[in-house]
N, C-alpha and C. Protein backbone atom coordinates (compact mmCIF):
# COMPACT_ATOMS: atom_id res chain seq x y z
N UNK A 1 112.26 86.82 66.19
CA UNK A 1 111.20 87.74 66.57
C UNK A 1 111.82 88.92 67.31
N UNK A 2 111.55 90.10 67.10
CA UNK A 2 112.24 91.62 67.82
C UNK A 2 110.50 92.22 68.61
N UNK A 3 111.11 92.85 69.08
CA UNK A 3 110.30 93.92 69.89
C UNK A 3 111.02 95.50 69.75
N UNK A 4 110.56 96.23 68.85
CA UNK A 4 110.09 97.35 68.54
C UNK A 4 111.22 97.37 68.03
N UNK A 5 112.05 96.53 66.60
CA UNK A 5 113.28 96.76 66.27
C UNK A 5 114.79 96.16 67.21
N UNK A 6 114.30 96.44 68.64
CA UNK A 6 115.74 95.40 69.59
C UNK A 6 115.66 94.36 69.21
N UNK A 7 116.48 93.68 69.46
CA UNK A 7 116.71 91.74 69.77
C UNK A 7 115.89 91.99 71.03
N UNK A 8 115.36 91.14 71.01
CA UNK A 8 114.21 90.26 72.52
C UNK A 8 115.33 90.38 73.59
N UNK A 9 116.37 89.79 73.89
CA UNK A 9 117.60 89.92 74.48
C UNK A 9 117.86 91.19 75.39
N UNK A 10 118.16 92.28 74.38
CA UNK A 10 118.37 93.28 74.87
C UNK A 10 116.97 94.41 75.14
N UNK A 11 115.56 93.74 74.93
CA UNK A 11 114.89 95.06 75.03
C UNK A 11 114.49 95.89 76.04
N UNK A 12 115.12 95.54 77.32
CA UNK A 12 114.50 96.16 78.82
C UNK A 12 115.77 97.28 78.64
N UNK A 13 116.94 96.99 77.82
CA UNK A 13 118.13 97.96 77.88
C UNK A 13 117.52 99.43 77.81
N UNK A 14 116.77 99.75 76.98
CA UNK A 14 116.75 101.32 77.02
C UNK A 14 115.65 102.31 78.03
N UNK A 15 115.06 101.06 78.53
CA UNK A 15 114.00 101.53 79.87
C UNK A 15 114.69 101.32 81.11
N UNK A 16 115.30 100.44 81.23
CA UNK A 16 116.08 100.46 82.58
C UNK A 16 117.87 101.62 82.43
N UNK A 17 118.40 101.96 81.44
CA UNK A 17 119.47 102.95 81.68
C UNK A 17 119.44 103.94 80.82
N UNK A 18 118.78 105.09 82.14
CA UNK A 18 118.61 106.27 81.04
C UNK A 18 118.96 106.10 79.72
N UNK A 19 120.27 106.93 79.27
CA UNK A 19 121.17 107.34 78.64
C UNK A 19 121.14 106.59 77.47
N UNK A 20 120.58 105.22 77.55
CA UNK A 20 121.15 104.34 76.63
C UNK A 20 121.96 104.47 75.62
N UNK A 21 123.28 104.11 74.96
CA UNK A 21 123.82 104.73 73.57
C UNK A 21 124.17 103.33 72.83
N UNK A 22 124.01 103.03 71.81
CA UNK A 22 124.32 101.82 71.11
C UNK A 22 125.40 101.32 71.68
N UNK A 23 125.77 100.37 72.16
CA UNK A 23 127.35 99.91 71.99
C UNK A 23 127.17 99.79 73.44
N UNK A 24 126.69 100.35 74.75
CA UNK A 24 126.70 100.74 75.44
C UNK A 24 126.73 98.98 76.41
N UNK A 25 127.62 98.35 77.14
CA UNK A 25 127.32 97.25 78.35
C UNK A 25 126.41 97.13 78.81
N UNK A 26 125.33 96.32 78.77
CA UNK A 26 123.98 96.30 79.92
C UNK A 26 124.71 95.81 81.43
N UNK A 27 123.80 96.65 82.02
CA UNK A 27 124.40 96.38 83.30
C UNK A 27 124.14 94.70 83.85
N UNK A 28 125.13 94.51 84.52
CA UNK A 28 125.07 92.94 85.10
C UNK A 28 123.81 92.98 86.24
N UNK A 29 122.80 91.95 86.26
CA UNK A 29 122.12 91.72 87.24
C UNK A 29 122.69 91.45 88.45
N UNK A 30 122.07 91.61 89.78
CA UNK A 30 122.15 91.90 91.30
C UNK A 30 122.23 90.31 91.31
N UNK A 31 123.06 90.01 92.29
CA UNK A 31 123.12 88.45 92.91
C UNK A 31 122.30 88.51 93.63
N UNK A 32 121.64 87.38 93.97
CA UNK A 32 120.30 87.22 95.29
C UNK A 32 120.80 86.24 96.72
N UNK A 33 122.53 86.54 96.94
CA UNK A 33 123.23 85.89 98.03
C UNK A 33 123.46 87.12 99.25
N UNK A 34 123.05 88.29 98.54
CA UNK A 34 123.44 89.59 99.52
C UNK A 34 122.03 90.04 99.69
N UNK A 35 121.44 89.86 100.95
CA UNK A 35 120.41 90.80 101.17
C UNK A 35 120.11 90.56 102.30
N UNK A 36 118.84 91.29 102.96
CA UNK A 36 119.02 92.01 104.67
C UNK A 36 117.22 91.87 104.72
N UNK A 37 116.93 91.66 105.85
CA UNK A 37 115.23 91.72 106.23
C UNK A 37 115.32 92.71 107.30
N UNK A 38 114.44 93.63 107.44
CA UNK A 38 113.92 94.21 108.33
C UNK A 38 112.67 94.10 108.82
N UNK A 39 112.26 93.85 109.81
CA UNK A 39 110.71 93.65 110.72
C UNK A 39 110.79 95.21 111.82
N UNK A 40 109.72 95.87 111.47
CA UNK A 40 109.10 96.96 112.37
C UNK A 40 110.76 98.10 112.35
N UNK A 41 111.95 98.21 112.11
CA UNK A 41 112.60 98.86 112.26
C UNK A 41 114.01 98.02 112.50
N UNK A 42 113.91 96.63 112.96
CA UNK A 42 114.83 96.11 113.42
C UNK A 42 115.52 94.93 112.46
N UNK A 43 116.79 95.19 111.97
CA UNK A 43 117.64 93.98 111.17
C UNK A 43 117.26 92.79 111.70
N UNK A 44 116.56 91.79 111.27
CA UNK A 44 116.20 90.78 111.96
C UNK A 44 117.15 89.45 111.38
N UNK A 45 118.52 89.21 111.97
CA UNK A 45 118.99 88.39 111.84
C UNK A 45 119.40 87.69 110.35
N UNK A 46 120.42 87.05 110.67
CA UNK A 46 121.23 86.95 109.11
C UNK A 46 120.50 85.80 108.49
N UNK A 47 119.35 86.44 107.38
CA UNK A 47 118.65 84.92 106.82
C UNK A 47 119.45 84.21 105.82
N UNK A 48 119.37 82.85 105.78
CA UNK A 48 120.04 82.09 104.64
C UNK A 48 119.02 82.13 103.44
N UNK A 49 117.39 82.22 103.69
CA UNK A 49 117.18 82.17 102.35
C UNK A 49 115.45 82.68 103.03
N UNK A 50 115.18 83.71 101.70
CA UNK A 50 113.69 84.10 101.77
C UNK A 50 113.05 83.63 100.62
N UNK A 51 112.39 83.21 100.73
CA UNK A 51 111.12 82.56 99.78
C UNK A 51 110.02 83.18 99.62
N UNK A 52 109.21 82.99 98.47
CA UNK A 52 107.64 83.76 98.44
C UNK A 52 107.56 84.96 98.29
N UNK A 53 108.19 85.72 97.31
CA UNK A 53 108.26 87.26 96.75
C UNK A 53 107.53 86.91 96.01
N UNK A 54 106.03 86.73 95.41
CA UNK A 54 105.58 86.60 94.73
C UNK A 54 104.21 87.45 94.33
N UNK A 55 103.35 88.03 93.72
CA UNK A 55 102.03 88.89 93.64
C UNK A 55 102.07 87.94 92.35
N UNK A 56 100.30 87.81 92.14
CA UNK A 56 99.68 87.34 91.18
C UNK A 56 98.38 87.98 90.89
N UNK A 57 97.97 88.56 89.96
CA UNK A 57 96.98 89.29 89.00
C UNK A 57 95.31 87.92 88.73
N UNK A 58 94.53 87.62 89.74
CA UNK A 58 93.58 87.01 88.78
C UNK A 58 93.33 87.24 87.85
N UNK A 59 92.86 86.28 86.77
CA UNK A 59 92.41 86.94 85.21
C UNK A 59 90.85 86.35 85.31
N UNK A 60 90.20 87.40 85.20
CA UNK A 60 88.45 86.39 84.55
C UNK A 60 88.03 86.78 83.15
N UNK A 61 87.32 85.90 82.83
CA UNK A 61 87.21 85.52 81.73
C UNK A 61 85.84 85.98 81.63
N UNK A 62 85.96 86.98 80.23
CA UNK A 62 84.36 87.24 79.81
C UNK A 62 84.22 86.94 78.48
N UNK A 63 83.36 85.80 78.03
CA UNK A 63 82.60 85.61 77.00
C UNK A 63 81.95 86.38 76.03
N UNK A 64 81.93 87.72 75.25
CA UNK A 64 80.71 88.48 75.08
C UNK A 64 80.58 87.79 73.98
N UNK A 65 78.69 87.73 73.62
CA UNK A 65 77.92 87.40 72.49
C UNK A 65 78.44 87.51 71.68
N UNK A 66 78.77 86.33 70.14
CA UNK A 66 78.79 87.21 69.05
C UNK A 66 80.11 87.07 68.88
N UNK A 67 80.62 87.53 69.48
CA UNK A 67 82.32 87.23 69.45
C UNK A 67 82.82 86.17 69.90
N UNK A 68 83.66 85.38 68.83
CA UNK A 68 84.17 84.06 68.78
C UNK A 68 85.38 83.67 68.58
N UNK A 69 86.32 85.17 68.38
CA UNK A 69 87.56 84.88 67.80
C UNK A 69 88.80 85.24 69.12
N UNK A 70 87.74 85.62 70.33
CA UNK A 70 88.86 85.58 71.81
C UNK A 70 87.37 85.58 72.73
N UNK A 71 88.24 85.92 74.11
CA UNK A 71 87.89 85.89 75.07
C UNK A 71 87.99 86.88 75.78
N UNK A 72 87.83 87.94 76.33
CA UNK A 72 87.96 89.09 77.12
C UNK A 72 88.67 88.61 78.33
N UNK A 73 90.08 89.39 78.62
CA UNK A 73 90.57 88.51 80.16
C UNK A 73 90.65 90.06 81.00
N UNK A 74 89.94 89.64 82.07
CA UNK A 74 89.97 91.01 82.85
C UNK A 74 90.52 90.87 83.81
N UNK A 75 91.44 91.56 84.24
CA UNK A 75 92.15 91.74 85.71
C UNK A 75 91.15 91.71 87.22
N UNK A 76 91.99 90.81 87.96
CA UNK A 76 90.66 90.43 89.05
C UNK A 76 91.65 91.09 90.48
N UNK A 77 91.63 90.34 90.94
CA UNK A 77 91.75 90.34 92.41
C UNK A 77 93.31 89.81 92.55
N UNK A 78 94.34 90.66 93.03
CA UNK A 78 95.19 90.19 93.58
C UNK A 78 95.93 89.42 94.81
N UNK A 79 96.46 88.34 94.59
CA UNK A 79 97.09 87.60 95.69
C UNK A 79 98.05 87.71 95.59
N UNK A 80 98.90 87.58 97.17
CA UNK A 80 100.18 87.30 97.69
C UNK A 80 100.62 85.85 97.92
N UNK A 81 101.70 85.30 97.63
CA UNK A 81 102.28 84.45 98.45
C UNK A 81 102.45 84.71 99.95
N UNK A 82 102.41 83.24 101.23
CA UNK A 82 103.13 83.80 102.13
C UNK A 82 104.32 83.89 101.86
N UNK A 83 105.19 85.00 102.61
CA UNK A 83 106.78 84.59 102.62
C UNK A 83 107.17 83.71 103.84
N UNK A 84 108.14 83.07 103.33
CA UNK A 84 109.57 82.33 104.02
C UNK A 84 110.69 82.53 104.31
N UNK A 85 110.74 82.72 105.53
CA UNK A 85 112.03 83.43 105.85
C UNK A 85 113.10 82.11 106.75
N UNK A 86 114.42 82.13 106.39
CA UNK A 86 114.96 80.62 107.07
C UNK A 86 116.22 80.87 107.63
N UNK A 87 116.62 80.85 108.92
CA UNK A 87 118.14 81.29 109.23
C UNK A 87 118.44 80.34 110.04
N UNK A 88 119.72 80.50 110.22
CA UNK A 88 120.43 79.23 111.00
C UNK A 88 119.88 79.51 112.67
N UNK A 89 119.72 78.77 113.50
CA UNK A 89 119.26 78.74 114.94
C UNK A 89 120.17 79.03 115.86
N UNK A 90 119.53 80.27 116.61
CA UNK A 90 120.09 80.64 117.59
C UNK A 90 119.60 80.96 118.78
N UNK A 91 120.22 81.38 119.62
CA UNK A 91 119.73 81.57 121.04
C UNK A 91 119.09 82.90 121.20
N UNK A 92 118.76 83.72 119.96
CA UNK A 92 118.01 84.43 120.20
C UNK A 92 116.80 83.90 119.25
N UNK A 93 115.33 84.28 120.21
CA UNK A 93 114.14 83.75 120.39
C UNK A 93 112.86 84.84 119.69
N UNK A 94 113.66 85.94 118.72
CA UNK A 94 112.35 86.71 118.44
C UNK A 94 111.49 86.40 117.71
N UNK A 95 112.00 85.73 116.31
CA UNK A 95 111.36 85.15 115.51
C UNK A 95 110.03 84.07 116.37
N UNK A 96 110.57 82.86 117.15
CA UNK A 96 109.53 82.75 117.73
C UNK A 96 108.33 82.63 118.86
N UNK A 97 109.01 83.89 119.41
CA UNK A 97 108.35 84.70 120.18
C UNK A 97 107.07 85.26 119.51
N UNK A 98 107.22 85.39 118.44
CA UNK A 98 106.23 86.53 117.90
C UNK A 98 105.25 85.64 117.24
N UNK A 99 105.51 84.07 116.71
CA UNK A 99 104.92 82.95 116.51
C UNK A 99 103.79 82.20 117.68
N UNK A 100 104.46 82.41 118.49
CA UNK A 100 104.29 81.72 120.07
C UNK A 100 103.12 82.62 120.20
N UNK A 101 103.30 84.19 120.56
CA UNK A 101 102.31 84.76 120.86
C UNK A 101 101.20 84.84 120.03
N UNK A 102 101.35 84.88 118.53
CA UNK A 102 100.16 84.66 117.67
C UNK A 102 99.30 83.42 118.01
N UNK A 103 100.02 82.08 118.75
CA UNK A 103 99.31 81.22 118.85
C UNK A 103 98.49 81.13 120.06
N UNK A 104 98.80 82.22 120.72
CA UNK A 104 98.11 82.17 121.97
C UNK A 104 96.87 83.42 121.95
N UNK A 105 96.64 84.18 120.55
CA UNK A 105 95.98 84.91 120.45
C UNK A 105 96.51 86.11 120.90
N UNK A 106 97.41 86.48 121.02
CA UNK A 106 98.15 88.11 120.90
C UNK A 106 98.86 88.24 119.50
N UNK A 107 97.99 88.49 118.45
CA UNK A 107 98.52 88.96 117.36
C UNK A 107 99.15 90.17 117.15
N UNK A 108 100.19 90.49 116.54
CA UNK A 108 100.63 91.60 116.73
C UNK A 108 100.88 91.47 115.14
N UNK A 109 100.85 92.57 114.18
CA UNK A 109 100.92 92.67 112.73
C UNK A 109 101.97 93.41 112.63
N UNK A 110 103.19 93.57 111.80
CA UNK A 110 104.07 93.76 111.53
C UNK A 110 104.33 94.19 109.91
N UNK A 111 104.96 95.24 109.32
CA UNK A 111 105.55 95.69 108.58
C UNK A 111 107.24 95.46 108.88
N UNK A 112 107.35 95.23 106.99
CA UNK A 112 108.74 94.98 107.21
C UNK A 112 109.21 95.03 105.66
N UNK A 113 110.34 94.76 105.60
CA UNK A 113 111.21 95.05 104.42
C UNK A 113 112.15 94.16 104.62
N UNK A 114 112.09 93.45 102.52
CA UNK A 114 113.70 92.74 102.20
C UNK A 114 114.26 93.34 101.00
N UNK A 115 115.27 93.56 101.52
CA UNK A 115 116.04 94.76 100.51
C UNK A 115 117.34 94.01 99.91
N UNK A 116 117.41 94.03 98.56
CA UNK A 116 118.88 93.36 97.88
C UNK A 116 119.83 94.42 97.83
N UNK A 117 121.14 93.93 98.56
CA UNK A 117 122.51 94.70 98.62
C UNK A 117 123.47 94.50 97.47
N UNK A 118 124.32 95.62 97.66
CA UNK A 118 124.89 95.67 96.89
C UNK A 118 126.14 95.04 97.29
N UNK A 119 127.42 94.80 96.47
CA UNK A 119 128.63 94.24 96.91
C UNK A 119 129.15 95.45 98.18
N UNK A 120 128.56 96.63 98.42
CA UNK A 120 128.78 97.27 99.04
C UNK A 120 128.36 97.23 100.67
N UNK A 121 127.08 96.48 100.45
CA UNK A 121 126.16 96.24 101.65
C UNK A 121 125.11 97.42 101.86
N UNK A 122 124.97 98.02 100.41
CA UNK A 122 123.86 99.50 100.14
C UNK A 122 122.93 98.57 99.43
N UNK A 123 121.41 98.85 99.96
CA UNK A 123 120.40 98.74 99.55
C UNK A 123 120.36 98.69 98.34
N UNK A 124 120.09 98.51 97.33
CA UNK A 124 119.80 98.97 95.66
C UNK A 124 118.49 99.04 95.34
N UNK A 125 117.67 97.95 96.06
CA UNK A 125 116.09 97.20 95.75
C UNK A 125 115.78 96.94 97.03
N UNK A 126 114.32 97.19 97.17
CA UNK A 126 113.70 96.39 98.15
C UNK A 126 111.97 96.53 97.74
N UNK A 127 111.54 95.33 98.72
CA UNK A 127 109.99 95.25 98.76
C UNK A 127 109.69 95.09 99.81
N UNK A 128 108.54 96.36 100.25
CA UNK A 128 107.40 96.25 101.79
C UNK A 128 106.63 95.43 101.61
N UNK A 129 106.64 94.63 102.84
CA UNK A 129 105.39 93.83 102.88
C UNK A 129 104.63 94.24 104.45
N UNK A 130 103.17 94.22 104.34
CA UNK A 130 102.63 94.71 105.26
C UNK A 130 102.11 94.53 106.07
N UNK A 131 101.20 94.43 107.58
CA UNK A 131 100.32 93.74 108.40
C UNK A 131 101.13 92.37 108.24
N UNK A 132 102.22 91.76 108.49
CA UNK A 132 102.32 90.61 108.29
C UNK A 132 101.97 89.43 109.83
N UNK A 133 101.75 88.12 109.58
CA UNK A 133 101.08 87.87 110.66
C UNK A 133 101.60 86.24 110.45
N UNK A 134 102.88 85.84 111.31
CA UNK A 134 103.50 84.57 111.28
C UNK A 134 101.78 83.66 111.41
N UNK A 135 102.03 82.23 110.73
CA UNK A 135 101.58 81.22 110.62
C UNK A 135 102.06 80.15 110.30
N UNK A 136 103.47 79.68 110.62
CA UNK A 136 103.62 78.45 110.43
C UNK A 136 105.33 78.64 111.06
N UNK A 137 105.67 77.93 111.54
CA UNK A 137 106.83 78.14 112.02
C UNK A 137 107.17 76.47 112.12
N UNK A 138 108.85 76.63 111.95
CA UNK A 138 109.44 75.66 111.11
C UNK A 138 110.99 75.42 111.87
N UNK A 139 110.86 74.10 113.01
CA UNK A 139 112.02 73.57 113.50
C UNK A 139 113.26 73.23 112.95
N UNK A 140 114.54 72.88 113.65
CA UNK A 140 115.37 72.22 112.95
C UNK A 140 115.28 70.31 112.75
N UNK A 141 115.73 69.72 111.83
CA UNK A 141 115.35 68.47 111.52
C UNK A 141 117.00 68.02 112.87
N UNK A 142 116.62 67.25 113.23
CA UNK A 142 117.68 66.66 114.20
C UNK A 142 118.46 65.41 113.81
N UNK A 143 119.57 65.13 113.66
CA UNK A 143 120.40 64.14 113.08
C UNK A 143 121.75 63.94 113.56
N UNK A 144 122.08 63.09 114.02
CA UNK A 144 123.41 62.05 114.83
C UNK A 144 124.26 61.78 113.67
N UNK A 145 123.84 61.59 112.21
CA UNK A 145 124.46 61.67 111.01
C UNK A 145 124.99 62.33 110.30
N UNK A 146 124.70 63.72 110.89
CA UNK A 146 125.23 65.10 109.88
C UNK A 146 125.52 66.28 111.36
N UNK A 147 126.38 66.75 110.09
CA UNK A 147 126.92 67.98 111.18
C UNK A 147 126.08 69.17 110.52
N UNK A 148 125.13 69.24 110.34
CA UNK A 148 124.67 70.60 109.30
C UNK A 148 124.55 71.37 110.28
N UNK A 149 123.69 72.83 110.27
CA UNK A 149 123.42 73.98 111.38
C UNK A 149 121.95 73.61 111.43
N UNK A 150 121.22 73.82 112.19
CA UNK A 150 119.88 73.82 112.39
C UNK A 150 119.23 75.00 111.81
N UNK A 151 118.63 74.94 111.28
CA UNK A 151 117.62 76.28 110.89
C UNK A 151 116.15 75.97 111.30
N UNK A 152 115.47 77.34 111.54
CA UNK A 152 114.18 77.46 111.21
C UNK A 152 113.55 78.35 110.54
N UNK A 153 112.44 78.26 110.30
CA UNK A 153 111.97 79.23 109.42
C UNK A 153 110.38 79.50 109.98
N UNK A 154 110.42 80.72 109.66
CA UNK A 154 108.91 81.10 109.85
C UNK A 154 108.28 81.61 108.84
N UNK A 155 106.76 81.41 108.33
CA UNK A 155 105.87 81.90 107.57
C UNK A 155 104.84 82.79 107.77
N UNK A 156 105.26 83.77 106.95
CA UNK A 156 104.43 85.10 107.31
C UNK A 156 103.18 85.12 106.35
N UNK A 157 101.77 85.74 106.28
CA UNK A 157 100.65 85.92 105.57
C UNK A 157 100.77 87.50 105.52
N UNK A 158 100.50 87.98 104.67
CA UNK A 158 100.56 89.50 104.57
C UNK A 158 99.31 90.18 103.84
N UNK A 159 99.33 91.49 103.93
CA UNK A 159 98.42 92.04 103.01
C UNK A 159 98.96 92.74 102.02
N UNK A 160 100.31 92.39 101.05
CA UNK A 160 100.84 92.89 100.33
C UNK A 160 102.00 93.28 99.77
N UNK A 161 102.65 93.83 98.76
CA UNK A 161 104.18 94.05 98.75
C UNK A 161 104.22 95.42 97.98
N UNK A 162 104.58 96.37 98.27
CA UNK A 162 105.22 97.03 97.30
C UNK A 162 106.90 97.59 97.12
N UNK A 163 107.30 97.82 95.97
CA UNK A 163 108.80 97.94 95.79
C UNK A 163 108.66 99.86 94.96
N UNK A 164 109.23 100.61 95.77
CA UNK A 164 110.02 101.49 94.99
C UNK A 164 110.43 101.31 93.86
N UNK A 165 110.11 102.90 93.48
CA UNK A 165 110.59 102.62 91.46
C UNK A 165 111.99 102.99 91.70
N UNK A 166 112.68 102.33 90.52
CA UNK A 166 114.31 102.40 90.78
C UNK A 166 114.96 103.52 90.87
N UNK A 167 114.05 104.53 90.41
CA UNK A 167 114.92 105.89 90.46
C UNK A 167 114.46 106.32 92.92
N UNK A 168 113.52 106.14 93.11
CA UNK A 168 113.61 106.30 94.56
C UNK A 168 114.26 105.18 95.32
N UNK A 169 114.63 104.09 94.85
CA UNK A 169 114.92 103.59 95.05
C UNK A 169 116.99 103.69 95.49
N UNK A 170 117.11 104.25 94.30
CA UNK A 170 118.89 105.00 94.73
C UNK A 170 118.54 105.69 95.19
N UNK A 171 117.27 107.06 95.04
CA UNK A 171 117.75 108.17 96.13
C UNK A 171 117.68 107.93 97.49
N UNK A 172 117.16 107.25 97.51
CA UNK A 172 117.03 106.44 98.97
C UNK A 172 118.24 105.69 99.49
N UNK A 173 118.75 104.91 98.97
CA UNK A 173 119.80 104.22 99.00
C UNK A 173 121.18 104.81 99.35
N UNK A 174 120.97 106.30 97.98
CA UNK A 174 122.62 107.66 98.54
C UNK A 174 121.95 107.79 99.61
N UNK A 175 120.85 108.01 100.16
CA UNK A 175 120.58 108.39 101.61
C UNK A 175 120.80 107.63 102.68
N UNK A 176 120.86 106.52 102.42
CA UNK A 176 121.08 105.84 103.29
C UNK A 176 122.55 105.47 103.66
N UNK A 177 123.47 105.79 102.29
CA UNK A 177 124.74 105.34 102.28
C UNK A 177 125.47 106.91 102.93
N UNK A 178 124.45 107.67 102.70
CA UNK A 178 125.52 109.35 103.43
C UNK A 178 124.98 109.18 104.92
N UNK A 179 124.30 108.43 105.37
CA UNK A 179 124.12 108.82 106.53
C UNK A 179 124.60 107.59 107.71
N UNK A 180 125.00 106.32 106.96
CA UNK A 180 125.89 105.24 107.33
C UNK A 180 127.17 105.75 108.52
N UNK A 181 128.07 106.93 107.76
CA UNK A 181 128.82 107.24 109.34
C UNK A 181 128.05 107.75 110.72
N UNK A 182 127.14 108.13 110.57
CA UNK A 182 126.22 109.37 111.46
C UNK A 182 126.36 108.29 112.86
């Protein structure tokens, strides 16, 4: 089966690099072992692993009279995953600080950004997520049997994600990489 003449394989090749020319290397995909969180402005600590990048499209379903050979699927209401954010434990306390106080009824909502690096440690990609508002926060498991690191993790609820299109996405990125000595 092809899509519009490509192999299935290759068909994102000529929408994702300008130029495209037959013959031409598709570029290698981004590893997901290099990347950086930001909360309100501030690098928030070296995570081992974020979870819950996810948006989902409801579909509803309309029946019309008469017609028997589909179903009408209409775009509904979008949901977020929460995200998961998980780093090894340390003696610094912001993460749940900001947990702590939500539970005591000082909510404070937060914008923030996780951005995938490059082998360079330059941005390439990222996605905002917005108003975010910890709800679940997540100890280390304790054990006399293992030497592992302790982690915790906290769970954020948000009102959303959006990601830059890839072309603002580099200009943003040379911007960020020319202004790295400053």
């Amino acid at each position: 089966m092809t899509s519009t003449g490509v192999p299935l394989g290759l068909s994102w090749l000529p929408s994702v690099v300008g130029n495209w020319m037959p013959g031409a290397r598709p570029l290698p995909p981004y590893q997901t072992f290099n990347f950086a969180v930001e909360i309100e402005g501030l690098l928030v600590g070296g995570f081992t692993e974020v979870s819950g990048l996810e948006s989902e499209v409801e579909v509803e379903e309309y029946r019309e009279g008469g017609v028997n050979g589909f179903v009408h699927k209409l775009p509904g209401r979008t949901s977020h995953a929460n995200l998961v954010l998980t780093h090894g434990l340390t003696s610094v306390s912001t993460l749940w600080n900001w947990y702590y106080n939500t539970t005591l009824g000082a909510i404070q909502r937060r914008n923030g950004t996780i951005m995938l690096l490059d082998p360079r440690q330059i941005p390439v990609m990222w996605w905002n997520f917005r108003n975010a508002v910890p709800v679940r926060w997540t100890g280390p498991t304790f054990s006399a049997v293992s030497d592992e690191v302790g982690v915790e993790s906290l769970e954020l609820a948000h009102e959303g994600l959006t990601k830059p299109l890839l072309g603002q996405a580099a200009a943003l990125a040379a911007g960020v990489a020319g202004t790295a000595g400053q």
